[in-house]
Protein backbone atom coordinates (compact mmCIF):
# COMPACT_ATOMS: atom_id res chain seq x y z
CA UNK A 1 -12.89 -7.99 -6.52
CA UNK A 2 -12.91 -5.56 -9.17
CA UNK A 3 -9.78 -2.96 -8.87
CA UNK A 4 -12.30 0.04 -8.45
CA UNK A 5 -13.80 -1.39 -5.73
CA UNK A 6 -10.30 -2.80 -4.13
CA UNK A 7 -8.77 0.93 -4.05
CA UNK A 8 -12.10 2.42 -2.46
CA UNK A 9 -11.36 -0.24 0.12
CA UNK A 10 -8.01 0.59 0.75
CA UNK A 11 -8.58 4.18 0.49
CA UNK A 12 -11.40 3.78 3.33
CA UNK A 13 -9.21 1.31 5.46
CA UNK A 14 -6.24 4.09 5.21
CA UNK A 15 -8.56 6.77 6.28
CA UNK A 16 -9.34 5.35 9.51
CA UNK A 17 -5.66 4.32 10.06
CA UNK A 18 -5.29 7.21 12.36
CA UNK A 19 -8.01 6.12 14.70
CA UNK A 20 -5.95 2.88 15.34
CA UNK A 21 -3.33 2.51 17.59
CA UNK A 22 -2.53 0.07 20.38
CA UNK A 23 -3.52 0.61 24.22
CA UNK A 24 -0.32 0.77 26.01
CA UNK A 25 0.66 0.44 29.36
CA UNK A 26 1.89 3.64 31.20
CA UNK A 27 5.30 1.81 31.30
CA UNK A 28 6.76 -0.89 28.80
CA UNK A 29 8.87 -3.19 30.01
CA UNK A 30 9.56 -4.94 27.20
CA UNK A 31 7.86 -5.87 23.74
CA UNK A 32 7.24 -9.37 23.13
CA UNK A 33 8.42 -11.15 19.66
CA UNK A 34 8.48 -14.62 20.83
CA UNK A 35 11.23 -17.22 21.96
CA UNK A 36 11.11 -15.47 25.22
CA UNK A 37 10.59 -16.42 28.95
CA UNK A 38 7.76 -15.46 31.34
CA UNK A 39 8.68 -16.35 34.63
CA UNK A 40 6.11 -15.97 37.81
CA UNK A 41 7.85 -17.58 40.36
CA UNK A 42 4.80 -20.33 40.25
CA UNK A 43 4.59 -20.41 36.12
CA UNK A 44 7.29 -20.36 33.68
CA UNK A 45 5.88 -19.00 30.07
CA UNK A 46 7.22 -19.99 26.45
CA UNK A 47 6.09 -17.10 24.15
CA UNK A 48 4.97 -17.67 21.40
CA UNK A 49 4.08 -15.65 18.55
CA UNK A 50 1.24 -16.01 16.39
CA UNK A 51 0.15 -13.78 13.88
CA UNK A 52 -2.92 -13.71 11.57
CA UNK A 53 -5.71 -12.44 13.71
CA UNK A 54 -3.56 -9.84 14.80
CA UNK A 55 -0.34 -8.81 13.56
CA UNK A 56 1.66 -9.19 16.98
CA UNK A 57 -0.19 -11.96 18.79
CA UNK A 58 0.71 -13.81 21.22
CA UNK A 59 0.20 -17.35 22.90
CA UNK A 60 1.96 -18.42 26.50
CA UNK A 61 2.93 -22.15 27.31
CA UNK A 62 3.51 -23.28 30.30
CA UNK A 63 5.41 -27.04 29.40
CA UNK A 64 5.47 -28.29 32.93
CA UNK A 65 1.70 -27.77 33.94
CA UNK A 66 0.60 -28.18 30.07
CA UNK A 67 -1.47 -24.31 29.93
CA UNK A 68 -2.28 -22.26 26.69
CA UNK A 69 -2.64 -19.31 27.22
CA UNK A 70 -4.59 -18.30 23.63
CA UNK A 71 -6.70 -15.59 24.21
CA UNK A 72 -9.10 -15.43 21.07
CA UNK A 73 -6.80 -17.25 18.56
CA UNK A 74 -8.30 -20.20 19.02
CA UNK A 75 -12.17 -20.02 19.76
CA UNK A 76 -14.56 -23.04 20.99
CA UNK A 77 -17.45 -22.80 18.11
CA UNK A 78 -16.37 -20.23 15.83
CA UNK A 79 -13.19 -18.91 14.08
CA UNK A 80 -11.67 -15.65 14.71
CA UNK A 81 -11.54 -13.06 11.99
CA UNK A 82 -8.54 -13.17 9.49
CA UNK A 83 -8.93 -10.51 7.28
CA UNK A 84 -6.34 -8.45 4.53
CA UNK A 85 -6.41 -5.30 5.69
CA UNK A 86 -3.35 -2.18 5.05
CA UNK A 87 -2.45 -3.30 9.05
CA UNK A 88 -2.78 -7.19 8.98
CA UNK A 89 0.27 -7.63 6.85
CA UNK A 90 0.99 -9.53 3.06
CA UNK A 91 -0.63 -12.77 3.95
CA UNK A 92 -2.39 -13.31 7.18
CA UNK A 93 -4.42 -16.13 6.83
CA UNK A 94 -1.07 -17.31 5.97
CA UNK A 95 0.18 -16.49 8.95
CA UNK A 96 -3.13 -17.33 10.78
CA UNK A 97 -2.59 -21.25 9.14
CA UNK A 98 1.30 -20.92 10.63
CA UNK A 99 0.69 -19.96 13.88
CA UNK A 100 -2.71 -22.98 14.15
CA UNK A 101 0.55 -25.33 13.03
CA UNK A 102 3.25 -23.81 15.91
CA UNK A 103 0.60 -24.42 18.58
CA UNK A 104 -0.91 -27.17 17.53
CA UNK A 105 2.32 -29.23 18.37
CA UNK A 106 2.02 -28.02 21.86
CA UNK A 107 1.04 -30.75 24.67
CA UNK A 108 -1.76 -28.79 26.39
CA UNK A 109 -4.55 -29.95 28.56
CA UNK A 110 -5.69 -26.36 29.35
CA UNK A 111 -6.36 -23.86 27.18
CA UNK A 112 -7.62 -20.43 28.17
């Protein structure tokens, strides 16, 4: 991409950066990284995180009844968007690639 057009690009993404923030809940109770465990009583949840289509991502795993929960990082006909962006971070279809690899070692018969 020629440099003129990159910086007119960034310039345009950076604009609209204030128009873009996340929709939080009235209360946080905690922000998720990863590693951590969702318990339901019925379901207990491995997060896991998993960057690339969006920076802070995440995927939940229930081992015992083999669920994952995926949201739209994995997608039944088509793959989701992975773009560079000033939000999306150095490399994420680096990242995107990464996190495929973390889950894809998961044993999961369901994944929603």
């Amino acid at each position: 991409m020629p440099e003129e057009l990159s910086s007119q690009i960034k310039v345009m993404y950076l604009s609209m950066k204030k128009f873009i923030f996340p929709a939080l809940p009235e209360k946080i109770e905690r922000i998720l990284h990863g590693g951590e465990e969702i318990s339901t009583g019925i379901f207990d949840f491995e997060v896991i995180w998993t960057p690339g289509h969006s920076p802070d991502h995440i995927c939940l795993y229930e081992p015992d009844r083999k669920i994952l929960i995926c949201r739209d990082h994995i997608l039944p006909t088509i793959t989701p968007n992975v773009g560079l962006n000033p939000l999306s971070g150095v490399n994420p279809l680096r990242d995107y690639i990464d996190s495929l690899k973390a889950i894809g070692k998961l044993e999961a018969d369901l994944y929603i």
